[in-house]
N, C-alpha and C. Protein backbone atom coordinates (compact mmCIF):
# COMPACT_ATOMS: atom_id res chain seq x y z
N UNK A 1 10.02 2.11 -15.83
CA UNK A 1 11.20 2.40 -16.64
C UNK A 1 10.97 3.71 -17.36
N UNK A 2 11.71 4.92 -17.17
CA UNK A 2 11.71 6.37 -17.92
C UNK A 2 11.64 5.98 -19.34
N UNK A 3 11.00 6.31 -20.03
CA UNK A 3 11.16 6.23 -21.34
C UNK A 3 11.20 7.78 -22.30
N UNK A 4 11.39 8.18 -21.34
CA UNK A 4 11.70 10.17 -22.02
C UNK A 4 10.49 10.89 -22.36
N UNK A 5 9.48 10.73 -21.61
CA UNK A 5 8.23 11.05 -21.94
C UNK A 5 8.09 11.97 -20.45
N UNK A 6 8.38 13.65 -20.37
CA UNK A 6 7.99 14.41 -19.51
C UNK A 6 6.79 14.44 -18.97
N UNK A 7 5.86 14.83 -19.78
CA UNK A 7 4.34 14.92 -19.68
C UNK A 7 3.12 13.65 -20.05
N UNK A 8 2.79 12.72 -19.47
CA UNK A 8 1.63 11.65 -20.23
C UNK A 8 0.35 12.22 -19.62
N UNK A 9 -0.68 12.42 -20.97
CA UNK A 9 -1.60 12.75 -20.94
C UNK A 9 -2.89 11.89 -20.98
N UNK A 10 -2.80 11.04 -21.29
CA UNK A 10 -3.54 9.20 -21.59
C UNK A 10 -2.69 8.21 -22.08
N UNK A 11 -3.06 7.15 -21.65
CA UNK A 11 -2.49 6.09 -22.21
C UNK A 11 -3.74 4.62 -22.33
N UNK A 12 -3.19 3.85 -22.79
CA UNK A 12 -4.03 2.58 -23.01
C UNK A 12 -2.74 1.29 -23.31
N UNK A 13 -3.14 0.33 -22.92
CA UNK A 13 -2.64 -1.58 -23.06
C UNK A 13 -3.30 -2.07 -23.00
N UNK A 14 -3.24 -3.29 -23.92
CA UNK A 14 -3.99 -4.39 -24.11
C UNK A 14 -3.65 -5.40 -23.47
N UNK A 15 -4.44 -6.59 -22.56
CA UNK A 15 -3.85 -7.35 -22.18
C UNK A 15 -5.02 -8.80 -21.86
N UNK A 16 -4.36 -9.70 -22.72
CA UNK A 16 -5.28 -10.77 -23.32
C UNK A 16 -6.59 -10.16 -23.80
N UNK A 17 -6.63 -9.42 -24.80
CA UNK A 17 -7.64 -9.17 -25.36
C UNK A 17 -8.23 -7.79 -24.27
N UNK A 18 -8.15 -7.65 -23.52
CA UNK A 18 -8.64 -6.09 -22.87
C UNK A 18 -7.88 -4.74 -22.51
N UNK A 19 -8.67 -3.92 -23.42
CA UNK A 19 -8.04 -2.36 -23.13
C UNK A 19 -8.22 -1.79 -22.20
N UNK A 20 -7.11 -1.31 -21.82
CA UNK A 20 -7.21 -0.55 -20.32
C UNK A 20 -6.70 0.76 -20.23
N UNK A 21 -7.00 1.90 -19.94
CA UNK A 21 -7.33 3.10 -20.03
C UNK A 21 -6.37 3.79 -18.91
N UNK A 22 -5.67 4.77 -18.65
CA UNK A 22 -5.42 5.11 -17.90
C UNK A 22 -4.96 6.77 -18.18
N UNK A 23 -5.81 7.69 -17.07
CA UNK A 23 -5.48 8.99 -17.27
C UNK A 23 -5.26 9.16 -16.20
N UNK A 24 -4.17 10.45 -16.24
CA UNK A 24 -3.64 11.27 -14.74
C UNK A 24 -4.74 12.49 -14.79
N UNK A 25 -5.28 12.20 -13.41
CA UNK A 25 -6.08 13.44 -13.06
C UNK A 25 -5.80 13.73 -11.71
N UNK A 26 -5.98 15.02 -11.49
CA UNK A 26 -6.23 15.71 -9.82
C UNK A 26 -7.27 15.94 -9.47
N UNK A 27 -8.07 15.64 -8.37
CA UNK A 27 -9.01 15.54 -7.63
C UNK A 27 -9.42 16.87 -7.21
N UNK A 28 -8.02 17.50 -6.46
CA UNK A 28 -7.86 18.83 -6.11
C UNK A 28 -7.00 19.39 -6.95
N UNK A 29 -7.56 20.68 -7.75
CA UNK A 29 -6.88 21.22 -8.44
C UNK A 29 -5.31 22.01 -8.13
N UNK A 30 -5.39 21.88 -6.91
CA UNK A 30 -4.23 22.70 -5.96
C UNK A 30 -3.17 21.24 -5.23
N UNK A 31 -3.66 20.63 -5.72
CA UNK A 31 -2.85 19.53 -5.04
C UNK A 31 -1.54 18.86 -6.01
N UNK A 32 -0.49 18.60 -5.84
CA UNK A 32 0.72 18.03 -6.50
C UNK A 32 0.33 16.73 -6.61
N UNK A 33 -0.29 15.52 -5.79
CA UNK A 33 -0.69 14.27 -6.28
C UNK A 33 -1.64 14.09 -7.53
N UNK A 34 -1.27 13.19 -8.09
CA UNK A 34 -2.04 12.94 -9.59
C UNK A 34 -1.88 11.12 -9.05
N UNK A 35 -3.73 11.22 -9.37
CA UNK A 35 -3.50 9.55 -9.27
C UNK A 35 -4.63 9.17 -11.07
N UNK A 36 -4.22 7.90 -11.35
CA UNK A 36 -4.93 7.47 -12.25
C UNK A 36 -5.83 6.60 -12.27
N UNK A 37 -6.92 6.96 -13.22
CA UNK A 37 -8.27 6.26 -13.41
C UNK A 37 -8.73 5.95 -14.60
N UNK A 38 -8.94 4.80 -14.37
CA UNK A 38 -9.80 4.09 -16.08
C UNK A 38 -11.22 5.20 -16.73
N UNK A 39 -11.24 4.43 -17.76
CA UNK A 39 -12.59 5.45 -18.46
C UNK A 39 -13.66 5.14 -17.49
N UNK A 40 -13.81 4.77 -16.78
CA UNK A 40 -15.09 4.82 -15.46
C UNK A 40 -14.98 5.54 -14.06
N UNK A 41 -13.48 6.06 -14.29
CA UNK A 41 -13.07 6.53 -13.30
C UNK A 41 -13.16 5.53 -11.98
N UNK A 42 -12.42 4.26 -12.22
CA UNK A 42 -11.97 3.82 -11.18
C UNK A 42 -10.53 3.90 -11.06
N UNK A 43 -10.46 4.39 -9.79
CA UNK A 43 -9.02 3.95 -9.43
C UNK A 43 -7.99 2.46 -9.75
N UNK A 44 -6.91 2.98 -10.53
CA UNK A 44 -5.80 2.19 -11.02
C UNK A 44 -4.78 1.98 -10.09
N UNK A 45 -4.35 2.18 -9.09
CA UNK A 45 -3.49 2.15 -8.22
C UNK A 45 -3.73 0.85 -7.10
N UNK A 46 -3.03 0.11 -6.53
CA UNK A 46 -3.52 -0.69 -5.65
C UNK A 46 -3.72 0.22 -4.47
N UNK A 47 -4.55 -0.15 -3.92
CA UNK A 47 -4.98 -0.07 -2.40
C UNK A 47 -3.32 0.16 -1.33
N UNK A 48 -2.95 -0.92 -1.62
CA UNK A 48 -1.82 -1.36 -0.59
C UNK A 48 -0.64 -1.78 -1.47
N UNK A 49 0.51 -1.68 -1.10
CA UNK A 49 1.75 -1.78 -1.24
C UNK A 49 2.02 -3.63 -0.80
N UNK A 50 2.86 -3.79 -2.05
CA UNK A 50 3.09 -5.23 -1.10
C UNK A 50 4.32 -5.31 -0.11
N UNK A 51 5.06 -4.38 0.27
CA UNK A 51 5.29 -4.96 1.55
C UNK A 51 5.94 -3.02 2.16
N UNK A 52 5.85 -3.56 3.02
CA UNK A 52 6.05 -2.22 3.94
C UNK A 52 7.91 -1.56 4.18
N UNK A 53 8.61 -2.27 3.26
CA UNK A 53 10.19 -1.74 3.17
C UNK A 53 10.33 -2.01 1.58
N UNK A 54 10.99 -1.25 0.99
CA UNK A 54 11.68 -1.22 -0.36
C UNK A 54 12.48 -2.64 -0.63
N UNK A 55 13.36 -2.49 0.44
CA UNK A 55 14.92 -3.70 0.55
C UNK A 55 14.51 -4.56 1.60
N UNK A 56 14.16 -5.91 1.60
CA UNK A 56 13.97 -6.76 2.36
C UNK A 56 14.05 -8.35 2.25
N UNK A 57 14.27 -9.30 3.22
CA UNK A 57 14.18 -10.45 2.87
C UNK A 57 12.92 -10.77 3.53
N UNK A 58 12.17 -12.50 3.20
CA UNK A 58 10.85 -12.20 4.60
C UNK A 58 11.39 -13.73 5.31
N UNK A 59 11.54 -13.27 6.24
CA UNK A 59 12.07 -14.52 7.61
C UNK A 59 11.46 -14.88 8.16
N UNK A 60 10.21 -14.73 8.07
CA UNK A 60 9.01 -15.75 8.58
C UNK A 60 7.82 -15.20 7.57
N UNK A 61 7.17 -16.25 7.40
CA UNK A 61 5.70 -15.77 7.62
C UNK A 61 4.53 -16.06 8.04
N UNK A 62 3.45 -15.56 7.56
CA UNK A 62 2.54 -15.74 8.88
C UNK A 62 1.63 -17.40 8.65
N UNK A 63 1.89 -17.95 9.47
CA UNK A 63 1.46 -19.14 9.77
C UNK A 63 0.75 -19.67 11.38
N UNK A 64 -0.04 -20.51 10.82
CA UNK A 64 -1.35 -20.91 12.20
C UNK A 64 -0.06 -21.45 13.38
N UNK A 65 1.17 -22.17 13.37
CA UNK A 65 1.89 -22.69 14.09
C UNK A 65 3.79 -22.74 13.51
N UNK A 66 3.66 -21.77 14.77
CA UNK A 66 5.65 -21.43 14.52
C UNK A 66 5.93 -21.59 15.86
N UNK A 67 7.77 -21.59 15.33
CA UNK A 67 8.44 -22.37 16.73
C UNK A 67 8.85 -20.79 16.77
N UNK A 68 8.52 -19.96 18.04
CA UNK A 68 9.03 -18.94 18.25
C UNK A 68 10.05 -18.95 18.88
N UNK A 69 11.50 -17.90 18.59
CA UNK A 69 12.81 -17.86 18.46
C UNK A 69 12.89 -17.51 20.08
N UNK A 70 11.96 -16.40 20.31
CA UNK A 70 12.56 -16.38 22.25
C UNK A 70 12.09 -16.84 23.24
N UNK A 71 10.53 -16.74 22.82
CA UNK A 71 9.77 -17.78 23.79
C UNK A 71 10.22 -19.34 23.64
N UNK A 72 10.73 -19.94 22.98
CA UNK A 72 11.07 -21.36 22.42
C UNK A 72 9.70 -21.97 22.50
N UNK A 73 8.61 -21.78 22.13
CA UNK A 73 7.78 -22.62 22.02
C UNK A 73 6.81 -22.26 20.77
N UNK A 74 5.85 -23.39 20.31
CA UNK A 74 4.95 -23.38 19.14
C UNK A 74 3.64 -22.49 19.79
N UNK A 75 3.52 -21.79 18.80
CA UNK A 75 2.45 -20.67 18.67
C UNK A 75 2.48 -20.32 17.01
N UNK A 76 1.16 -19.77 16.90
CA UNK A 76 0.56 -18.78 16.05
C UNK A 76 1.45 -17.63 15.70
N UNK A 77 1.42 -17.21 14.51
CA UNK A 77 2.38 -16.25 14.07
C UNK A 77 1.50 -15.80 13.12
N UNK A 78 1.28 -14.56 13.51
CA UNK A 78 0.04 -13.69 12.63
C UNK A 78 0.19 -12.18 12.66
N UNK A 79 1.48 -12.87 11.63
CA UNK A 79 2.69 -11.37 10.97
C UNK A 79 3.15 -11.91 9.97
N UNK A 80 3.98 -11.52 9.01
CA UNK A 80 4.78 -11.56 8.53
C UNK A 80 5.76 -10.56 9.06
N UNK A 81 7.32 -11.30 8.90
CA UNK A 81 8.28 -10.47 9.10
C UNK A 81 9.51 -10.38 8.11
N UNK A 82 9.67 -9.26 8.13
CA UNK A 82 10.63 -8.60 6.97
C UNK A 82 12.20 -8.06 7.40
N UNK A 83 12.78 -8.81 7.09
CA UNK A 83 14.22 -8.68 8.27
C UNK A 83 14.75 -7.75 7.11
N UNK A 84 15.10 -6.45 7.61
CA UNK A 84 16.13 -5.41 7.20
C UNK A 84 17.11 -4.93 7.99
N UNK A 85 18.25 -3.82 7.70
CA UNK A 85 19.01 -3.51 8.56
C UNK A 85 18.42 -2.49 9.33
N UNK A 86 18.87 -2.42 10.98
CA UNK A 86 18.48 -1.26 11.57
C UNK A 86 18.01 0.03 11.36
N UNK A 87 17.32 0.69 10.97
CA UNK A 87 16.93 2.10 11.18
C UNK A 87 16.43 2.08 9.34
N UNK A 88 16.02 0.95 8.98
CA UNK A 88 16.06 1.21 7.48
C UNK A 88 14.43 1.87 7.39
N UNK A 89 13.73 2.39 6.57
CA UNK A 89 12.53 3.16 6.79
C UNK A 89 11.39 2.00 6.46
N UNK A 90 10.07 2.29 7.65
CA UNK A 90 9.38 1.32 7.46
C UNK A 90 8.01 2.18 6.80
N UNK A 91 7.28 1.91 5.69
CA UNK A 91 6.21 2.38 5.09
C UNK A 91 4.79 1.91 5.39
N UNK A 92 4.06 2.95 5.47
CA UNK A 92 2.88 2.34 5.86
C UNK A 92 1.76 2.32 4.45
N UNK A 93 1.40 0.70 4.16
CA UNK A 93 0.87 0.17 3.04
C UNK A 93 -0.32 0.74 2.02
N UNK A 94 -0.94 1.19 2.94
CA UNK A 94 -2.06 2.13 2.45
C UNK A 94 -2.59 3.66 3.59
N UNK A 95 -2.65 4.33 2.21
CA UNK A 95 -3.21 5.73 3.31
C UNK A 95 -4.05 5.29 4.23
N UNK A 96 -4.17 6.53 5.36
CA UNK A 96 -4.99 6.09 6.50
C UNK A 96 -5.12 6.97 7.46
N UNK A 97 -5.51 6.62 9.05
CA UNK A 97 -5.96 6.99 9.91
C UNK A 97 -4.54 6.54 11.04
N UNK A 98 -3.48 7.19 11.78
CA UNK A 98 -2.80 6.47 12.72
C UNK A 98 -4.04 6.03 13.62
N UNK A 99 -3.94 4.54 14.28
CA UNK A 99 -5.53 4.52 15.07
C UNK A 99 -4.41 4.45 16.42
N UNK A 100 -3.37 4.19 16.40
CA UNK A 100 -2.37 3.41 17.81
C UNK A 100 -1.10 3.65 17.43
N UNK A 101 -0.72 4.08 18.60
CA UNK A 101 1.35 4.19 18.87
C UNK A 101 1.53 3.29 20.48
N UNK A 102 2.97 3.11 20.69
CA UNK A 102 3.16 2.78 21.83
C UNK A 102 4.04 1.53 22.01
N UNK A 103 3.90 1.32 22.99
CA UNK A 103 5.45 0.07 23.03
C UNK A 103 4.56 -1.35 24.16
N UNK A 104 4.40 -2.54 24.07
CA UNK A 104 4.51 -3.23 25.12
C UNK A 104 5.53 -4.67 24.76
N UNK A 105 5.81 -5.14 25.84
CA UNK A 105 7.29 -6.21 26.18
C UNK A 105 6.60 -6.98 24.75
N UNK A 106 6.10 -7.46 24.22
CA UNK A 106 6.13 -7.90 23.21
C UNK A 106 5.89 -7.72 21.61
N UNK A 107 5.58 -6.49 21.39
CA UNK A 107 5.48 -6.35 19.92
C UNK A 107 7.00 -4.85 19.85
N UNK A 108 7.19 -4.35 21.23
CA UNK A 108 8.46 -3.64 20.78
C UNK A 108 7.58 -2.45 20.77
N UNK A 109 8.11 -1.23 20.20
CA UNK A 109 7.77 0.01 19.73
C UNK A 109 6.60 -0.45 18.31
N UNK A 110 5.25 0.16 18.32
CA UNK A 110 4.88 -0.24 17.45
C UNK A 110 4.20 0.77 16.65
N UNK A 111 3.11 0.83 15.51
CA UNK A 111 2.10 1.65 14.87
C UNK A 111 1.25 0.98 14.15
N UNK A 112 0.00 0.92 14.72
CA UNK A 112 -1.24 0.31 14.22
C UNK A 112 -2.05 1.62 12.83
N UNK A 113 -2.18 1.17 11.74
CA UNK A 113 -3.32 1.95 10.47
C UNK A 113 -4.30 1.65 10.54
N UNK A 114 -5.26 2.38 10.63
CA UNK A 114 -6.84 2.00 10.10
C UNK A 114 -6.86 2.85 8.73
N UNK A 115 -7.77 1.67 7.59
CA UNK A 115 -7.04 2.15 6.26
C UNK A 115 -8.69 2.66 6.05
N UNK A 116 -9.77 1.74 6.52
CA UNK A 116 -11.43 1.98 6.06
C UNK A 116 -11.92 0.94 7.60
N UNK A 117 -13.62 0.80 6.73
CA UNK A 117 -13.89 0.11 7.95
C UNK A 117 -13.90 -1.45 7.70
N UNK A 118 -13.01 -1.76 6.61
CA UNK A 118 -12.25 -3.42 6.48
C UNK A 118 -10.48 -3.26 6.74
N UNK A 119 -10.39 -2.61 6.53
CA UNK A 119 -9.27 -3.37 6.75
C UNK A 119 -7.58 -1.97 7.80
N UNK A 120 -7.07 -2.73 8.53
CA UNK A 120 -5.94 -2.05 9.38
C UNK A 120 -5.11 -2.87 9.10
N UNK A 121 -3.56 -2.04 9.56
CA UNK A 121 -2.24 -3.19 9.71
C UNK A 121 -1.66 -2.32 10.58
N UNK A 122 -1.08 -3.32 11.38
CA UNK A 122 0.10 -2.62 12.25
C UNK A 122 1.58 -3.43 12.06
N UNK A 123 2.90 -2.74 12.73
CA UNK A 123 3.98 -2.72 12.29
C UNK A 123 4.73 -2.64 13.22
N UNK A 124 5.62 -3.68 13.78
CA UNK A 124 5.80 -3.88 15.63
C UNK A 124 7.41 -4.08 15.01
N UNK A 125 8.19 -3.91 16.22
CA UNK A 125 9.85 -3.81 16.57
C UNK A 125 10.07 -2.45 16.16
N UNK A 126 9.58 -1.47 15.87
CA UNK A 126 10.48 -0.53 15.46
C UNK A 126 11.11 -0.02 16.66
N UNK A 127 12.55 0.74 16.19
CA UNK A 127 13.49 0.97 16.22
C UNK A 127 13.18 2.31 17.06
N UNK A 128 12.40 3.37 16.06
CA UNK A 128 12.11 4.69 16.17
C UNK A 128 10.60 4.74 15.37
N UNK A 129 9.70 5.28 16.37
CA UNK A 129 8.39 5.92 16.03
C UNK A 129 7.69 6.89 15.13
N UNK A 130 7.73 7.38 14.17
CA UNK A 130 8.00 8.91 13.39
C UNK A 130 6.61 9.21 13.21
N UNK A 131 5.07 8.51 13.33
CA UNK A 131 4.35 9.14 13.73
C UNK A 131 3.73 9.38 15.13
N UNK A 132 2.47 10.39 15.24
CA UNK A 132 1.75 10.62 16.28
C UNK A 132 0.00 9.53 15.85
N UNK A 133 -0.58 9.61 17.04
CA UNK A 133 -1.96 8.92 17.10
C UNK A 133 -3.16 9.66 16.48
N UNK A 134 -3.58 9.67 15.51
CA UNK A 134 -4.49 10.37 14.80
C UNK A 134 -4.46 11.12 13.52
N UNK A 135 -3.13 10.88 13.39
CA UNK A 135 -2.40 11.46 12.19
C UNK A 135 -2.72 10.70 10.92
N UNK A 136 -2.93 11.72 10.11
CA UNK A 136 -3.10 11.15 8.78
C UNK A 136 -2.50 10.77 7.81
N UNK A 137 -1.93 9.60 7.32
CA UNK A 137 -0.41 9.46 6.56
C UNK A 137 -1.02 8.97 5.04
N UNK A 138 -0.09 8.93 4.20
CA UNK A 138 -0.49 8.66 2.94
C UNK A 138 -0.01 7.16 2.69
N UNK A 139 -0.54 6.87 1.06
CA UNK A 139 0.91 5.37 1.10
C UNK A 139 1.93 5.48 0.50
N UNK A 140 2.57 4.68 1.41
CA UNK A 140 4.24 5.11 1.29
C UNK A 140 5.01 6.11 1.65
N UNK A 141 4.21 6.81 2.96
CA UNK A 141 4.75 7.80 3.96
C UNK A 141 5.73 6.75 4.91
N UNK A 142 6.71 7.28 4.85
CA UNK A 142 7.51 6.30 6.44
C UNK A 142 6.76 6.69 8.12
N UNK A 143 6.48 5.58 8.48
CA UNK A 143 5.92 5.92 10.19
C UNK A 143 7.08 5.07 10.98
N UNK A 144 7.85 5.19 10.63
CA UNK A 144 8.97 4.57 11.58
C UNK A 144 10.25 3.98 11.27
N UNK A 145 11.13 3.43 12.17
CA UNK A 145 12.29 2.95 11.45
C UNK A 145 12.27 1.49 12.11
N UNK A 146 13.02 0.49 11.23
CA UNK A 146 13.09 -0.77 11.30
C UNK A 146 13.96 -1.26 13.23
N UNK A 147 13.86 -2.22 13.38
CA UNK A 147 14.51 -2.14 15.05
C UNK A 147 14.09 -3.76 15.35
N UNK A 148 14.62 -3.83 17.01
CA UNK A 148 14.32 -4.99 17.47
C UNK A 148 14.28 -5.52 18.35
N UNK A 149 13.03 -4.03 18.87
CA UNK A 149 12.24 -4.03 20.07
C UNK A 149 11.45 -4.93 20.47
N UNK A 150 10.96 -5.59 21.93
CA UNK A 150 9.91 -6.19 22.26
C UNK A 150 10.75 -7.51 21.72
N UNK A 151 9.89 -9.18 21.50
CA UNK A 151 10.83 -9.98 21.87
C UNK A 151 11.11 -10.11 20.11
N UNK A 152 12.49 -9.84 20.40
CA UNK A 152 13.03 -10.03 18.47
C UNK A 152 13.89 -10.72 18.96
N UNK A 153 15.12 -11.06 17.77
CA UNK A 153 16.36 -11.83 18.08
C UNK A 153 17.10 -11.31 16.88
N UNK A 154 16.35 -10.29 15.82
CA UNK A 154 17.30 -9.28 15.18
C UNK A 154 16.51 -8.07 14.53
N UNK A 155 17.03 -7.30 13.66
CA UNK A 155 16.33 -6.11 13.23
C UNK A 155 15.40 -6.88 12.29
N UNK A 156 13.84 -6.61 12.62
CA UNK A 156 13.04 -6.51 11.69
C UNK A 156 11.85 -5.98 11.79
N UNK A 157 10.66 -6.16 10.70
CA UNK A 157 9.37 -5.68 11.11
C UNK A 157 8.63 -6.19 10.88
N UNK A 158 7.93 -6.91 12.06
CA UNK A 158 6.32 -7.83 11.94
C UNK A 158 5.55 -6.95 11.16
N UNK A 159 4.91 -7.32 10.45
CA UNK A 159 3.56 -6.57 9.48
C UNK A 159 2.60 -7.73 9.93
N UNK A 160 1.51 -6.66 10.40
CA UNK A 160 0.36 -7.17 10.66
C UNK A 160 -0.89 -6.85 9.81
N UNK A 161 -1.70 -7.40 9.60
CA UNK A 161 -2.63 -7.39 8.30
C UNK A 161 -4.42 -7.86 9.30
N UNK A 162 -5.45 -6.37 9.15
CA UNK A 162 -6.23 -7.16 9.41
C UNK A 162 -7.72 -6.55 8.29
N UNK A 163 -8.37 -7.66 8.33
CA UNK A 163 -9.59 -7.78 7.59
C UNK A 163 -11.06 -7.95 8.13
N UNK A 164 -11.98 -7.02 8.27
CA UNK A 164 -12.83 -7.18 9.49
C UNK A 164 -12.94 -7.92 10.42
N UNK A 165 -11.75 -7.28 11.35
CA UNK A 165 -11.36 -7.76 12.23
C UNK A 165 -10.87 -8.76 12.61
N UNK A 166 -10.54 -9.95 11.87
CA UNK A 166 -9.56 -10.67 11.92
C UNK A 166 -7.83 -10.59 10.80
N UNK A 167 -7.45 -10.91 11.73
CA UNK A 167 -5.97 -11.22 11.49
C UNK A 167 -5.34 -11.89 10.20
N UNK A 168 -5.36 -12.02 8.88
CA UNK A 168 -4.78 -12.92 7.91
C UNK A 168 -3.81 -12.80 7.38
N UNK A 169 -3.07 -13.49 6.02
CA UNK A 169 -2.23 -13.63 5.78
C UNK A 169 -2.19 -12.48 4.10
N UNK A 170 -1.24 -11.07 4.23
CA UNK A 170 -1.85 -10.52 3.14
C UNK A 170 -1.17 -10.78 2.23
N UNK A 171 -0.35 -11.68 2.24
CA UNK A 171 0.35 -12.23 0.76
C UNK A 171 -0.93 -13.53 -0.02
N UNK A 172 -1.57 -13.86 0.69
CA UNK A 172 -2.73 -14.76 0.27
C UNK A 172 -3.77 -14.15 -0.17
N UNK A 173 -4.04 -12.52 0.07
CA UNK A 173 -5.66 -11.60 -0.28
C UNK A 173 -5.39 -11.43 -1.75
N UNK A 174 -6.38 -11.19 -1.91
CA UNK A 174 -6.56 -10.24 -3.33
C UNK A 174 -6.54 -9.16 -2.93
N UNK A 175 -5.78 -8.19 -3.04
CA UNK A 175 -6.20 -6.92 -1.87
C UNK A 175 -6.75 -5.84 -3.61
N UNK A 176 -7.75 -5.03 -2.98
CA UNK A 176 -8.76 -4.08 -3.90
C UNK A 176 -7.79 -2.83 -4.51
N UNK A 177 -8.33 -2.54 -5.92
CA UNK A 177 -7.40 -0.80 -5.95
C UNK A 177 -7.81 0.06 -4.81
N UNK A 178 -7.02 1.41 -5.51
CA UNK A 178 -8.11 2.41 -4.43
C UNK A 178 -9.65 2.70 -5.11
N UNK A 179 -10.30 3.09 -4.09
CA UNK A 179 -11.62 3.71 -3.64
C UNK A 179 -11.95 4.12 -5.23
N UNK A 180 -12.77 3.84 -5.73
CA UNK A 180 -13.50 4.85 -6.92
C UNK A 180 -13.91 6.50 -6.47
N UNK A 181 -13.34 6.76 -7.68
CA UNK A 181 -13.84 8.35 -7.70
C UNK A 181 -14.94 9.19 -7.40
N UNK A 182 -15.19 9.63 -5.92
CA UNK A 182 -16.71 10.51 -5.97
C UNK A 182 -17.32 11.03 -6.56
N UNK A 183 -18.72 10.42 -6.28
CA UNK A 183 -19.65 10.87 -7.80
C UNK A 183 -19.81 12.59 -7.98
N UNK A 184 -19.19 13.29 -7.44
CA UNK A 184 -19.64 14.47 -7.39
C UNK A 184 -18.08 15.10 -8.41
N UNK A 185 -17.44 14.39 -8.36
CA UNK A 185 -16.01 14.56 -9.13
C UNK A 185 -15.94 14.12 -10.70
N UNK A 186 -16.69 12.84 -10.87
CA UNK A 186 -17.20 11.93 -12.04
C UNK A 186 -17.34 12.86 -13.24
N UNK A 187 -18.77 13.92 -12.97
CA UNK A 187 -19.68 14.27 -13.68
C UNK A 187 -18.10 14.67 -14.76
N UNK A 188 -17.18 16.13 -14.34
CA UNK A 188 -16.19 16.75 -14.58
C UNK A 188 -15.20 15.52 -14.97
N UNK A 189 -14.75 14.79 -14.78
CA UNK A 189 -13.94 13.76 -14.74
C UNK A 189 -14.23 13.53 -16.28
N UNK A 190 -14.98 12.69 -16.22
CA UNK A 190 -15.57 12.16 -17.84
C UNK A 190 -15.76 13.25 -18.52
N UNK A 191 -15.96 14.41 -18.60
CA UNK A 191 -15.93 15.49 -19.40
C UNK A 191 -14.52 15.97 -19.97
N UNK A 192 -13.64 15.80 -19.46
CA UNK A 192 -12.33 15.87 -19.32
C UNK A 192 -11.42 15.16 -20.00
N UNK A 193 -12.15 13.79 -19.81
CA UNK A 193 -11.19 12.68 -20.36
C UNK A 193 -11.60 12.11 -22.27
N UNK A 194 -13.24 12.48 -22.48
CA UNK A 194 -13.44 12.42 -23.36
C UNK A 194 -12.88 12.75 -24.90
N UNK A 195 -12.52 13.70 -24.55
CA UNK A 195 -11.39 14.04 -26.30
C UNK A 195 -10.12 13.42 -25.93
N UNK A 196 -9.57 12.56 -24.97
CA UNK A 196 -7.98 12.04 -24.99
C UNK A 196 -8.89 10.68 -25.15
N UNK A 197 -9.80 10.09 -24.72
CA UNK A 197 -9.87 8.52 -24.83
C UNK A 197 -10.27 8.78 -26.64
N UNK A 198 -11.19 9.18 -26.85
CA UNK A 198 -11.28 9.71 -28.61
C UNK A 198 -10.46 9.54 -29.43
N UNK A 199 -9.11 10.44 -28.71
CA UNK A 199 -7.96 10.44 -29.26
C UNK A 199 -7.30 9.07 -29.66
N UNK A 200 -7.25 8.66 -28.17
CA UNK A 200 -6.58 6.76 -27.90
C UNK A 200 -7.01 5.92 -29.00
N UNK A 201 -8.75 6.10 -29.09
CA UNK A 201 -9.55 5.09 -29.77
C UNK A 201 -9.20 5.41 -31.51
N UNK A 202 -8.72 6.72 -31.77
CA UNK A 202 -8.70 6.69 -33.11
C UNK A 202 -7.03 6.19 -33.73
N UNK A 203 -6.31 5.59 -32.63
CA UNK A 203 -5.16 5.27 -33.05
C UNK A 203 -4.80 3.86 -32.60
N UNK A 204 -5.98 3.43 -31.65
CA UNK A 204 -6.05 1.69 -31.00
C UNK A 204 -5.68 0.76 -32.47
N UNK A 205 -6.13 1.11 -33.47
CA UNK A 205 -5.75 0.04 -34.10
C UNK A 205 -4.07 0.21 -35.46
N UNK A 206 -3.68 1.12 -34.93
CA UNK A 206 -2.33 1.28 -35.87
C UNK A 206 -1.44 0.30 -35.01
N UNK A 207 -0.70 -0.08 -36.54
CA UNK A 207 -0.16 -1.62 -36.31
C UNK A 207 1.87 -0.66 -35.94
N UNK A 208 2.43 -0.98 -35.09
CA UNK A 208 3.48 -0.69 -35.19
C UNK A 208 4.56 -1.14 -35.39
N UNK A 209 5.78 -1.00 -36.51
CA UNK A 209 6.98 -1.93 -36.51
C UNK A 209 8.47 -1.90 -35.65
């Protein structure tokens, strides 16, 4: 929610008894992204997005045994799917690696992420493809548009979720922030942040009405 504040330079909340820290810093001084990090410089941001469209309902999810709509028979369903309208933009959950593009009779037009060496998701029916194989996307870059390719029975998008190397359910994970800050970034980092957390700490306890 905007609260008319152009520029934030630190901030802090309490929550059940713990303060939590949060400064905007750039990594690369030339870079327009600003992500935020606690006084230890861990990353504050989740890892992953919870779901891969803005506007969606979820019309299945992923379960050990479903009655599938075209095959008519019970199987494994190890997706979730997110029914939107045609061509609506599909996001990919966490930055990454494109590892796979391509189409076969059953997942439709698709795009597989490798995010680290735990965890990938891929993203089957699309509509339209918008990346290439090796490409590097951020989170919440669009790699495609919603569709209902391969065996669907309307517009949507299987999200696939995997965790060394198996398949789960990512509404059930705890999924991690991002990556902590390289120690070679740290040293400067904490040098930096020291007179604004100072700042924070000399006003943590004013009572406000």
């Amino acid at each position: 929610i905007y609260a008319g504040v152009d520029r934030l330079e630190s901030s802090f909340f309490e929550h059940k008894g713990k303060k939590i820290y949060a400064f905007p810093y750039k990594i690369d001084s030339l870079s327009k992204k600003v992500d935020y990090y606690d006084e230890e410089g861990k990353g504050l941001k989740t890892m992953f997005l919870k779901a891969p469209l803005d506007f969606f309902r979820i019309s299945s999810r992923f379960s050990p045994k479903r009655f599938h709509p075209v095959q008519m028979t019970w199987k494994a369903h190890k997706g979730t799917d997110y029914a939107a309208p045609h061509g609506t933009p599909i996001k990919t959950t966490a930055s990454g690696i494109v590892e796979r593009t391509g189409y076969t009779a059953g997942n439709g037009n698709f795009v597989k992420v490798k995010h680290n060496g735990t965890y990938s998701t891929q993203y089957l029916h699309m509509s339209k493809i918008l990346v290439r194989q090796g490409q590097h996307v951020a989170q919440g870059e669009v790699i495609g548009k919603v569709g209902s390719t391969g065996l669907a029975t309307g517009p949507h998008v299987c999200y696939r979720f995997w965790k060394n190397g198996v398949q789960v359910d990512p509404l059930s994970q705890k999924l991690p922030n991002t990556e902590p800050m390289n120690a070679k970034h740290k040293a400067k980092y904490l040098e930096y942040i020291a007179p604004l957390k100072k700042e924070l700490d000399s006003i943590a306890t004013l009572k406000f009405k």
